[in-house]
PDB file of N, CA and C in Angstrom:
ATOM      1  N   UNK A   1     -49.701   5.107  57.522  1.00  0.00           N
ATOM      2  CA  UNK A   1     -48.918   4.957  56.312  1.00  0.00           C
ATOM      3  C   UNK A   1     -47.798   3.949  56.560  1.00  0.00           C
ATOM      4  N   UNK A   2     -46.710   4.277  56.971  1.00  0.00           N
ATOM      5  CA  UNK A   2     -45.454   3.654  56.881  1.00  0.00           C
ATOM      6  C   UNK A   2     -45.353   3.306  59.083  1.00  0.00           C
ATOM      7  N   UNK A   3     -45.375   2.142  59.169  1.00  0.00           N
ATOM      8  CA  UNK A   3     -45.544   2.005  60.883  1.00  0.00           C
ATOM      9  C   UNK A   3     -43.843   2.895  61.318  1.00  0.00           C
ATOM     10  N   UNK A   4     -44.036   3.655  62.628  1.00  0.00           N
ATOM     11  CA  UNK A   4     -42.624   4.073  63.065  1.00  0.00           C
ATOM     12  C   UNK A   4     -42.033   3.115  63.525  1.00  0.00           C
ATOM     13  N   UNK A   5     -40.744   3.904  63.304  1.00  0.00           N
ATOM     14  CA  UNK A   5     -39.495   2.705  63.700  1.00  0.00           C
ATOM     15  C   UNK A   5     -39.406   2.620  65.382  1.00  0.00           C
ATOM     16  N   UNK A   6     -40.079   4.050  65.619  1.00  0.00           N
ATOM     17  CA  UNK A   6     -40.047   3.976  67.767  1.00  0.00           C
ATOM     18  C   UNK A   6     -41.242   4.110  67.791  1.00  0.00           C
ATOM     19  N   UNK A   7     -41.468   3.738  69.070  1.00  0.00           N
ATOM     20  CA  UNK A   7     -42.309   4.546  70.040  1.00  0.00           C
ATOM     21  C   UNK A   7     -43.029   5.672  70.271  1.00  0.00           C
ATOM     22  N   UNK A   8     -43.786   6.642  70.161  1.00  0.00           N
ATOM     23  CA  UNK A   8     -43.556   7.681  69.806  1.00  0.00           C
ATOM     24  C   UNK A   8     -43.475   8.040  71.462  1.00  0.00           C
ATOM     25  N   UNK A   9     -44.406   7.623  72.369  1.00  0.00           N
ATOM     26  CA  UNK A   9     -44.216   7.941  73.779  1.00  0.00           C
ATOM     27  C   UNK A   9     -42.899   7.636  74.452  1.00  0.00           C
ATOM     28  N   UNK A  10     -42.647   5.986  74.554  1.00  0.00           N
ATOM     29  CA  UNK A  10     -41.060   5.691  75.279  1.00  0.00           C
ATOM     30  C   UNK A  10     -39.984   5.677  74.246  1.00  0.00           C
ATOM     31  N   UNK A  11     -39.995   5.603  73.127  1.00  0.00           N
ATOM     32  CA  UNK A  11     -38.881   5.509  72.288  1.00  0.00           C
ATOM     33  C   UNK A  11     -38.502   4.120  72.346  1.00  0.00           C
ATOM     34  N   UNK A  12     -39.100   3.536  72.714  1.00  0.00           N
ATOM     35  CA  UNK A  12     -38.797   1.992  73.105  1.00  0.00           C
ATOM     36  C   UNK A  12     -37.914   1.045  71.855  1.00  0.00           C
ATOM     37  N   UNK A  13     -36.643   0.754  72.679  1.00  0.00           N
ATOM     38  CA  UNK A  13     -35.519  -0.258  71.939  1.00  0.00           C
ATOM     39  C   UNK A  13     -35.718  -1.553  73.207  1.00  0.00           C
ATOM     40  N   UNK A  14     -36.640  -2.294  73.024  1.00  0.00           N
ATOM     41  CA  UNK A  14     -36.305  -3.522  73.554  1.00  0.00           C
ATOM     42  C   UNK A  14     -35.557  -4.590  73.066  1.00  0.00           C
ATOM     43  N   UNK A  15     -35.064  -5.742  74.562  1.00  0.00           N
ATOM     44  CA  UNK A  15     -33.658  -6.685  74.234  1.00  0.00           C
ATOM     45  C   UNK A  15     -34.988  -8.156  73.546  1.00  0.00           C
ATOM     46  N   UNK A  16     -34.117  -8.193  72.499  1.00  0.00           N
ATOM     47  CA  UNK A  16     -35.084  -9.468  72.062  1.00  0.00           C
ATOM     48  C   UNK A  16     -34.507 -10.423  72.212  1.00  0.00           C
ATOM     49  N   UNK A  17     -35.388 -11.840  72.033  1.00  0.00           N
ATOM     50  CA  UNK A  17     -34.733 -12.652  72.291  1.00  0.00           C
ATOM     51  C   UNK A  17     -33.869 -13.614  71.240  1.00  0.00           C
ATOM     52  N   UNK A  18     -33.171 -14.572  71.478  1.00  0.00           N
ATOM     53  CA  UNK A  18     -32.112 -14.836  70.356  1.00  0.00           C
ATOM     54  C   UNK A  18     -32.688 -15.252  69.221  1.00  0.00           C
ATOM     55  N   UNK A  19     -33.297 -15.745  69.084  1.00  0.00           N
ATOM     56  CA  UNK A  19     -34.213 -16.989  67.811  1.00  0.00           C
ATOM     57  C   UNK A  19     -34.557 -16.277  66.671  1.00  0.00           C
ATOM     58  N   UNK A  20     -34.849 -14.832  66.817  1.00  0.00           N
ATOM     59  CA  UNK A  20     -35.212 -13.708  66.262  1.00  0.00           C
ATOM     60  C   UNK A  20     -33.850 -12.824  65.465  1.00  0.00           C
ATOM     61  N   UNK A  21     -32.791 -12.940  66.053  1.00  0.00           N
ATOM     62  CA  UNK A  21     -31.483 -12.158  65.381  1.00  0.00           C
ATOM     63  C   UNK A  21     -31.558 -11.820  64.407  1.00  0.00           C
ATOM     64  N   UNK A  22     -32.024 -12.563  63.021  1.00  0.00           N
ATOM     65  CA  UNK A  22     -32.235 -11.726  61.584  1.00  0.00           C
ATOM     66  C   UNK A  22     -33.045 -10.597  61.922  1.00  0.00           C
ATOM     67  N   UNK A  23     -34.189 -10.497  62.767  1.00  0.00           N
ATOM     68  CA  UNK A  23     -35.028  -8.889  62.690  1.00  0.00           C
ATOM     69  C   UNK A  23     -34.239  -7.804  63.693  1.00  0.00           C
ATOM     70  N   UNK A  24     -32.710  -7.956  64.075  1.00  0.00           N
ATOM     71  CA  UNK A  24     -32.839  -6.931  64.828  1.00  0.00           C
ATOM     72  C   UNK A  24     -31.288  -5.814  64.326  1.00  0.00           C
ATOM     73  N   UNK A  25     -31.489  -5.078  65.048  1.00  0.00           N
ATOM     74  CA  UNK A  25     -30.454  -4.301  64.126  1.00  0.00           C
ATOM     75  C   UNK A  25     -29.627  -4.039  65.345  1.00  0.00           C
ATOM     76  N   UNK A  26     -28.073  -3.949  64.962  1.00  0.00           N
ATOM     77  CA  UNK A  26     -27.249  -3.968  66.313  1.00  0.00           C
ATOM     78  C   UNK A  26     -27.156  -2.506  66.814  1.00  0.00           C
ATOM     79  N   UNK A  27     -26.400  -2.473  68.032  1.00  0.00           N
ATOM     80  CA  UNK A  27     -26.162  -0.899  68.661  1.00  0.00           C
ATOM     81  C   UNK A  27     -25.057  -1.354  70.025  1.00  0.00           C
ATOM     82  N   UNK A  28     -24.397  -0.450  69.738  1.00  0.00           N
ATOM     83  CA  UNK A  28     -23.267  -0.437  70.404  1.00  0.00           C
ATOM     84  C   UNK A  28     -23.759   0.534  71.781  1.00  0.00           C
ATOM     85  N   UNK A  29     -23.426  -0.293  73.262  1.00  0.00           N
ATOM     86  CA  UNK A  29     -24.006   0.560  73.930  1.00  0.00           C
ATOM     87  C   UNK A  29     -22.531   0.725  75.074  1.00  0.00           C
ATOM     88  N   UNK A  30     -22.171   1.505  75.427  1.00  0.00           N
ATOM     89  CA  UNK A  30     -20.621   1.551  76.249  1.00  0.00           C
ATOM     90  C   UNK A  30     -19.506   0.367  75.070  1.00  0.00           C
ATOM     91  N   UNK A  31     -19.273  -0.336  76.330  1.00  0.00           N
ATOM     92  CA  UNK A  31     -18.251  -1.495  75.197  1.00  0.00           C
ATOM     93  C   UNK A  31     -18.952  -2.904  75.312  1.00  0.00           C
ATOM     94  N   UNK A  32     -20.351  -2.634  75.177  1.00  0.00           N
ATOM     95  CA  UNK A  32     -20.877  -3.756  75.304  1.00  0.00           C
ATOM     96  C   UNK A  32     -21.430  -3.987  73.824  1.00  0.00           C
ATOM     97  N   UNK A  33     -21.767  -5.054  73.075  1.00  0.00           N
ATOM     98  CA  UNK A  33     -22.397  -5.224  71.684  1.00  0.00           C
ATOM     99  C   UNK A  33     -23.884  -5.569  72.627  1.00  0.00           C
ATOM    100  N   UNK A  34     -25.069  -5.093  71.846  1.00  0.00           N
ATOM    101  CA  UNK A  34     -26.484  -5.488  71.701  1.00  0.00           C
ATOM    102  C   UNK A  34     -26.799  -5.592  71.096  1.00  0.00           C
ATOM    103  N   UNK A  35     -28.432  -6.587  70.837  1.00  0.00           N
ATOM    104  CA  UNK A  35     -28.983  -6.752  69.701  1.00  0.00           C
ATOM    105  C   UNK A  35     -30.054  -6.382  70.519  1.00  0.00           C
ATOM    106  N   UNK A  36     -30.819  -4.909  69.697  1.00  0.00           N
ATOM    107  CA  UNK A  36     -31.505  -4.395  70.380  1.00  0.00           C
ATOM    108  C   UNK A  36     -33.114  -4.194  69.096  1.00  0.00           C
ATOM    109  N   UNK A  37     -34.347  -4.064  69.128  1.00  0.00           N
ATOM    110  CA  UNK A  37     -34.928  -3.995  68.339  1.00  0.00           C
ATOM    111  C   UNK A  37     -36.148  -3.147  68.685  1.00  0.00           C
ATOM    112  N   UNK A  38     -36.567  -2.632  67.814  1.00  0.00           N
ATOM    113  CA  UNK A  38     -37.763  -1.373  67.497  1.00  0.00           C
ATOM    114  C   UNK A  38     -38.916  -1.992  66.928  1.00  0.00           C
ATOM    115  N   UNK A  39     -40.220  -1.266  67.582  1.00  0.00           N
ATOM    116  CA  UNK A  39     -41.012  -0.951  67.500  1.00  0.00           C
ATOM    117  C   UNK A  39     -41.551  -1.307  65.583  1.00  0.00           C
ATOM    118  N   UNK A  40     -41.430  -1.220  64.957  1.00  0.00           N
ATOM    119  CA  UNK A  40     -41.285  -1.226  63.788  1.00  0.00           C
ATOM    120  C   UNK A  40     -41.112  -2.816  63.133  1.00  0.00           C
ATOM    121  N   UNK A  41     -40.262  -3.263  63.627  1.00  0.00           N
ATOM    122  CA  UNK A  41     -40.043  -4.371  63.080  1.00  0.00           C
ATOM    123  C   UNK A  41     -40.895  -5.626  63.443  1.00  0.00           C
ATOM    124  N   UNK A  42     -41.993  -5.219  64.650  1.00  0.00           N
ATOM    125  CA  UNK A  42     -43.035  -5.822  64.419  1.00  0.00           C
ATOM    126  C   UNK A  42     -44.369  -6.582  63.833  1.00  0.00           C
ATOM    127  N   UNK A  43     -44.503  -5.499  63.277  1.00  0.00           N
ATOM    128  CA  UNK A  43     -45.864  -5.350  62.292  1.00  0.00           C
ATOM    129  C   UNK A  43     -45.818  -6.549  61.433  1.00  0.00           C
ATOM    130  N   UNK A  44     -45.131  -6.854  60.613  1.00  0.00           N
ATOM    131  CA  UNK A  44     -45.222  -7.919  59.707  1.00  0.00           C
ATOM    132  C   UNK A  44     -45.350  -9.318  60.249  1.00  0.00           C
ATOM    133  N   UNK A  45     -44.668  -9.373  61.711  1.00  0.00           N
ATOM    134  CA  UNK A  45     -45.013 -10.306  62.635  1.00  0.00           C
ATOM    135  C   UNK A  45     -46.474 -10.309  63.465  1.00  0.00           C
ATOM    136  N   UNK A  46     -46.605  -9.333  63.279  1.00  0.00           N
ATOM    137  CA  UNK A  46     -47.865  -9.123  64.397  1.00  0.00           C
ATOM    138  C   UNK A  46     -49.117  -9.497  63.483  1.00  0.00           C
ATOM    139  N   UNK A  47     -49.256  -8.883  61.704  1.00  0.00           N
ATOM    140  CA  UNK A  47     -50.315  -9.716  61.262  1.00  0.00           C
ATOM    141  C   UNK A  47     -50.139 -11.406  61.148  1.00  0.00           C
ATOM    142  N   UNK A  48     -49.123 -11.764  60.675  1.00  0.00           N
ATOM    143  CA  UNK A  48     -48.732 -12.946  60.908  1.00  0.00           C
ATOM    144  C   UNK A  48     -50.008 -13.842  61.697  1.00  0.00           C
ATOM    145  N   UNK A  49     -49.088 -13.687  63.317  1.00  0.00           N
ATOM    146  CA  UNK A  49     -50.315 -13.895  64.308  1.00  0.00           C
ATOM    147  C   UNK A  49     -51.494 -13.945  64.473  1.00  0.00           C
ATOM    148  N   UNK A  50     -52.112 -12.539  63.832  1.00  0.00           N
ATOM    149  CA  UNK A  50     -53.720 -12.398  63.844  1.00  0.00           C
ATOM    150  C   UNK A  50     -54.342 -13.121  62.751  1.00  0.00           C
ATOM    151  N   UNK A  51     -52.788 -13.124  61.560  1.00  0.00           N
ATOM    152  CA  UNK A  51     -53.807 -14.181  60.183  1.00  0.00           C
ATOM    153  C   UNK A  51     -54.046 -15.950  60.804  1.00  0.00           C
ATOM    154  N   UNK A  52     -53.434 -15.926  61.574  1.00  0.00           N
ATOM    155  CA  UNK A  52     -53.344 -17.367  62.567  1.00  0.00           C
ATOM    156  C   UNK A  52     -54.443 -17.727  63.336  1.00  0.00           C
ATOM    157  N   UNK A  53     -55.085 -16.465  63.448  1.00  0.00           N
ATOM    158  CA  UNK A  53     -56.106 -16.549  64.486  1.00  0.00           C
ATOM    159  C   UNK A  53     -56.095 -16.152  66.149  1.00  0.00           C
ATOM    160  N   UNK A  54     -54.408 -15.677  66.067  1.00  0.00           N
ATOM    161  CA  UNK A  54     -54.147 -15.332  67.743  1.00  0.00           C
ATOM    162  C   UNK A  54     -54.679 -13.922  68.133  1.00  0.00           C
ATOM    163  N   UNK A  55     -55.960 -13.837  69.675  1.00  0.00           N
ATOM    164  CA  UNK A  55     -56.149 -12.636  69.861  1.00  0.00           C
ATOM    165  C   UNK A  55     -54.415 -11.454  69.965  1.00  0.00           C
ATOM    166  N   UNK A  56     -55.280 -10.902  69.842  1.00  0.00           N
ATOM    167  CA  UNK A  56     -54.270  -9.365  69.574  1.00  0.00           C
ATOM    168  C   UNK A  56     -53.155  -8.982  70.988  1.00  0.00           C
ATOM    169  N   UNK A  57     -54.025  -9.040  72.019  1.00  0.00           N
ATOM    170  CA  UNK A  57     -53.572  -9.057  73.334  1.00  0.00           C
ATOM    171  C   UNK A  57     -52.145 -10.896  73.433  1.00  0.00           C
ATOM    172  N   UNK A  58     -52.389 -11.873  72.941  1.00  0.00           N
ATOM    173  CA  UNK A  58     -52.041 -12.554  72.934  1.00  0.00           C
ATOM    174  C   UNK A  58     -50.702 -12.888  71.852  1.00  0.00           C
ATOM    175  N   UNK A  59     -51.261 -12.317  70.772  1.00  0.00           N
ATOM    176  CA  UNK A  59     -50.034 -11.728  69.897  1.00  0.00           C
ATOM    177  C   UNK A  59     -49.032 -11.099  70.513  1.00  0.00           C
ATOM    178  N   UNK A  60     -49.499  -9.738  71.010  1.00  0.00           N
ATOM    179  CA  UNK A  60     -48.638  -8.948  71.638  1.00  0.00           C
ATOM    180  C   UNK A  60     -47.299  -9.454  72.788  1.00  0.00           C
ATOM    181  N   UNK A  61     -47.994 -10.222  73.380  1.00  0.00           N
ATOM    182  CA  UNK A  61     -47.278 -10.956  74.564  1.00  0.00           C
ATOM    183  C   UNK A  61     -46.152 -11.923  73.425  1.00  0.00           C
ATOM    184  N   UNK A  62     -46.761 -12.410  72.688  1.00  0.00           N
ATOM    185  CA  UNK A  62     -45.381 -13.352  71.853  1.00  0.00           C
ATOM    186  C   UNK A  62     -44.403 -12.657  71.274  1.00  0.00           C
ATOM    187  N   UNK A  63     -44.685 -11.101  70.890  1.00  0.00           N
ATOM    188  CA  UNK A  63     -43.827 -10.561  70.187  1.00  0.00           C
ATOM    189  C   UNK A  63     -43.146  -9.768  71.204  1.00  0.00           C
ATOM    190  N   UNK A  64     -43.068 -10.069  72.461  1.00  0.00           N
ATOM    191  CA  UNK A  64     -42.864  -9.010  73.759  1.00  0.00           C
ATOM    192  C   UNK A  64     -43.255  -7.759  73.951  1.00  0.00           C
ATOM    193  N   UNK A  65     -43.636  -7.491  73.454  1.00  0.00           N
ATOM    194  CA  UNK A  65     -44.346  -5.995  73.250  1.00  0.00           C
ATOM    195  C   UNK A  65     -45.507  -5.949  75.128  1.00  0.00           C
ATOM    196  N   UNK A  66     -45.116  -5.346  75.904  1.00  0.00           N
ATOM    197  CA  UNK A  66     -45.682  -5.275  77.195  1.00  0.00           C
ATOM    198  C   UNK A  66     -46.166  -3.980  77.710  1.00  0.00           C
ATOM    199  N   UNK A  67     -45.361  -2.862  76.923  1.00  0.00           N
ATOM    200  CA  UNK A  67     -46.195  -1.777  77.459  1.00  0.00           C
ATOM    201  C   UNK A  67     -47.131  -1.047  76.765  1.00  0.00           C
ATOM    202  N   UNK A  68     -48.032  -0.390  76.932  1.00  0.00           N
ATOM    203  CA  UNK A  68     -49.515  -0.311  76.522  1.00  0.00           C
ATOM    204  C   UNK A  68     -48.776   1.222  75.380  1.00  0.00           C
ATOM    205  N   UNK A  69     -48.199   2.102  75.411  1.00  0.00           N
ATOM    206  CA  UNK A  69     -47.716   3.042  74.714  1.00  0.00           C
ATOM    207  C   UNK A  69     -47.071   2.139  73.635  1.00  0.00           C
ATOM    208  N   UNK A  70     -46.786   1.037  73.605  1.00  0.00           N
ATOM    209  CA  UNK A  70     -45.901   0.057  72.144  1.00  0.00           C
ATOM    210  C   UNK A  70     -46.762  -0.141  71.708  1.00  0.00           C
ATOM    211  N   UNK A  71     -48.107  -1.026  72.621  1.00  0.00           N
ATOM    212  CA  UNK A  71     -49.162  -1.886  72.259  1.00  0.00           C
ATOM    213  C   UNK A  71     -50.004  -1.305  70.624  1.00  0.00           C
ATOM    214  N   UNK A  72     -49.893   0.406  71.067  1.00  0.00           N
ATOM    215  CA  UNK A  72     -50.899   1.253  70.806  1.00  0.00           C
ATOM    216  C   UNK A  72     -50.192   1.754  69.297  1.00  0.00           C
ATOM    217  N   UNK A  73     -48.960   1.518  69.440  1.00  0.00           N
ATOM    218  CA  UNK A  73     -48.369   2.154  67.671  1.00  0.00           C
ATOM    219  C   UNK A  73     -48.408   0.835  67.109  1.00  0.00           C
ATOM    220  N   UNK A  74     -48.822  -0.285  67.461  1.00  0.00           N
ATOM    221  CA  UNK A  74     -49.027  -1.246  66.559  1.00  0.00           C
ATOM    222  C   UNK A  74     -50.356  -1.402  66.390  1.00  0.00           C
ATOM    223  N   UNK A  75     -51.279  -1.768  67.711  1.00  0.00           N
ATOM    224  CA  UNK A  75     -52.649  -2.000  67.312  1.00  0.00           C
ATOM    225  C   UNK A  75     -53.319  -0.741  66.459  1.00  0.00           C
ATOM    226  N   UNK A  76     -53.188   0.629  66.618  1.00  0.00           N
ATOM    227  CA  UNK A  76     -53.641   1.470  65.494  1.00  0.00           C
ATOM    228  C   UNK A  76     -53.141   1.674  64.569  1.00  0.00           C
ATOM    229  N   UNK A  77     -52.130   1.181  63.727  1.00  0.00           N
ATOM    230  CA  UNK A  77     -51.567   1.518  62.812  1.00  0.00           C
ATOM    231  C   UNK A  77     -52.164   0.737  61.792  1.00  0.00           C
ATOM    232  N   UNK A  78     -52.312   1.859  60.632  1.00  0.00           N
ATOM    233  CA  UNK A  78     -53.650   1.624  59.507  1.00  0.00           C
ATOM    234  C   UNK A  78     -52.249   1.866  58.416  1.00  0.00           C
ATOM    235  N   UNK A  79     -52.583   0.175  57.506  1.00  0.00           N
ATOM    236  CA  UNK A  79     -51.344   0.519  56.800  1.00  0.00           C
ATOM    237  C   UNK A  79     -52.299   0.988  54.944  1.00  0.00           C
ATOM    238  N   UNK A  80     -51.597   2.055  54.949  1.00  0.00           N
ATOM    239  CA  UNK A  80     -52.673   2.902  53.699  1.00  0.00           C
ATOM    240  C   UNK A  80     -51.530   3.191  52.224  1.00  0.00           C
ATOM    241  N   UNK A  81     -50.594   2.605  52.413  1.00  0.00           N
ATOM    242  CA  UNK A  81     -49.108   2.698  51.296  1.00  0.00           C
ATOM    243  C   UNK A  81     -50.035   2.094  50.235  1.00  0.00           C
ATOM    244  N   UNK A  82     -50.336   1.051  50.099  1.00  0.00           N
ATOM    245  CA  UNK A  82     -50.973   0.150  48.976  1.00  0.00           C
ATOM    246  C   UNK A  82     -51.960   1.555  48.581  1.00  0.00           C
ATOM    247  N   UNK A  83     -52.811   2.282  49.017  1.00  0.00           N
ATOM    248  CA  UNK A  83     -54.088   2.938  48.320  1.00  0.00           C
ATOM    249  C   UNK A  83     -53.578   4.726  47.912  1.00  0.00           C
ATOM    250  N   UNK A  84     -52.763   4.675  48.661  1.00  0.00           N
ATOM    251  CA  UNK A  84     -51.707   5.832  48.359  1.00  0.00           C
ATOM    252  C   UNK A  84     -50.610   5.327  46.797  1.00  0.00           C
ATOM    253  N   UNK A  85     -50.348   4.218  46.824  1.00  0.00           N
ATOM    254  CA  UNK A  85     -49.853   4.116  45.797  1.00  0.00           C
ATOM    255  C   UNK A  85     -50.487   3.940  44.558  1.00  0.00           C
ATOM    256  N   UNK A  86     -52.475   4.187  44.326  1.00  0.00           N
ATOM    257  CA  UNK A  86     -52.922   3.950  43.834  1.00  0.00           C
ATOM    258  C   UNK A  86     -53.238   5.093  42.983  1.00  0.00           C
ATOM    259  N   UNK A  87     -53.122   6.045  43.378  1.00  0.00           N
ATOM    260  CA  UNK A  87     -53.318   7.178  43.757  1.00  0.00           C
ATOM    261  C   UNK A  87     -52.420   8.069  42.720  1.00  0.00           C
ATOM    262  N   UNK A  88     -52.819   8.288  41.447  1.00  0.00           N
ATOM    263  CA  UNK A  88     -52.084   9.282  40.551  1.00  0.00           C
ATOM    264  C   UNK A  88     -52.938  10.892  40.622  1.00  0.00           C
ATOM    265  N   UNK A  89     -51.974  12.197  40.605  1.00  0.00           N
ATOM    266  CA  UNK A  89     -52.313  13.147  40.714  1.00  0.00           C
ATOM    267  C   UNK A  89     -52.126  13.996  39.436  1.00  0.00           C
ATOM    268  N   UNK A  90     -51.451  13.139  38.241  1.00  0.00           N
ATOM    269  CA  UNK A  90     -51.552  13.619  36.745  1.00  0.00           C
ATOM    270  C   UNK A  90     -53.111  13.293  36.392  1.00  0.00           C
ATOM    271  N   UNK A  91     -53.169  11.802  36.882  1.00  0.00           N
ATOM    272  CA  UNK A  91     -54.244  11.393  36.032  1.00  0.00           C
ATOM    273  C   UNK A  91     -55.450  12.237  36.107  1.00  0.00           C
ATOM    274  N   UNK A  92     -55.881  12.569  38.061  1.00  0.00           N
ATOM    275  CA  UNK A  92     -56.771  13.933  38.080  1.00  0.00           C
ATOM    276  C   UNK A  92     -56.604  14.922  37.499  1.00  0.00           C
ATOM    277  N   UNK A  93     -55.552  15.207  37.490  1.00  0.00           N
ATOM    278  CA  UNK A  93     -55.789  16.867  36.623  1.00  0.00           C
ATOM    279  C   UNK A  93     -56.078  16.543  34.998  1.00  0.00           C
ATOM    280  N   UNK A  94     -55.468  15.424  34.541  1.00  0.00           N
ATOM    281  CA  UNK A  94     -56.235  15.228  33.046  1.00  0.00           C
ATOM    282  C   UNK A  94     -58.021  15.121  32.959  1.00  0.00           C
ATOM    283  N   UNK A  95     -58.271  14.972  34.037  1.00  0.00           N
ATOM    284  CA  UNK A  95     -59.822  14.468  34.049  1.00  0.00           C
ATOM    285  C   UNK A  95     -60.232  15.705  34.452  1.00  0.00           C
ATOM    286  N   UNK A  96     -59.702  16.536  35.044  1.00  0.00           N
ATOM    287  CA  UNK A  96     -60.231  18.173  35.611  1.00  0.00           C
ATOM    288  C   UNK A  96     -60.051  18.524  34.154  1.00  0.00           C
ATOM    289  N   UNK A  97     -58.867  18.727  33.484  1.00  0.00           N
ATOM    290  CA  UNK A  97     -58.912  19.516  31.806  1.00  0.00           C
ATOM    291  C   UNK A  97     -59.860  18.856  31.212  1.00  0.00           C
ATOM    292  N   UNK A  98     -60.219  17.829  31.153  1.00  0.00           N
ATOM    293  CA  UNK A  98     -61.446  17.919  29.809  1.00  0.00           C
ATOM    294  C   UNK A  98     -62.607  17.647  30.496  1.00  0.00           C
ATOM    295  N   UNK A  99     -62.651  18.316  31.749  1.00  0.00           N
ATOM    296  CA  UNK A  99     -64.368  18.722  32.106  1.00  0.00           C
ATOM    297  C   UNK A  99     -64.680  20.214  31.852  1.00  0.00           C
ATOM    298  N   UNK A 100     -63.548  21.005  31.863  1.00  0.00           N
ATOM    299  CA  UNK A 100     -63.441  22.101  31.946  1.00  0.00           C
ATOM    300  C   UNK A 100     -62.454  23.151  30.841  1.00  0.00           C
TER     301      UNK A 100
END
């Protein structure tokens, strides 16, 4: 449905790199400022890539994504919002009342 914002195994907040700053969201870590980014904010980048023609494994590496528990909430994630939003549960029950 909706891709997670973590990890679900490491919780993974990786340091991205600068070029990228509009996708990342800040976090204050001791008295240091970071720009730290999730799991999540991938996806829209990652089809990107594959509409490009870049294997998946090769994608992955551009978007830094390196460990196989990240790899795995992006490569399976089945995005189903569009057919869910298609999806009225008045309209069935009007079609159940006048069969019945």
């Amino acid at each position: 449905m909706i891709i997670p914002v973590r990890c679900f195994s490491c919780g993974k907040v990786k340091l991205p790199r600068r070029k990228d700053a509009l996708y990342f969201m800040w976090k204050i870590i001791g008295a240091v400022l970071i720009q730290v980014k999730v799991v999540g904010d991938l996806w829209e980048r990652y089809l990107k890539l594959i509409d490009e023609g870049i294997q998946d494994g090769d994608a992955m590496d551009q978007l830094g994504c390196k460990r196989y528990c990240c790899r795995r909430m992006i490569m399976t994630h089945v995005d189903l919002i569009e057919k869910l939003l298609k999806y009225n549960p008045a309209e069935r029950d009007a079609k159940k009342a006048a069969m019945g």
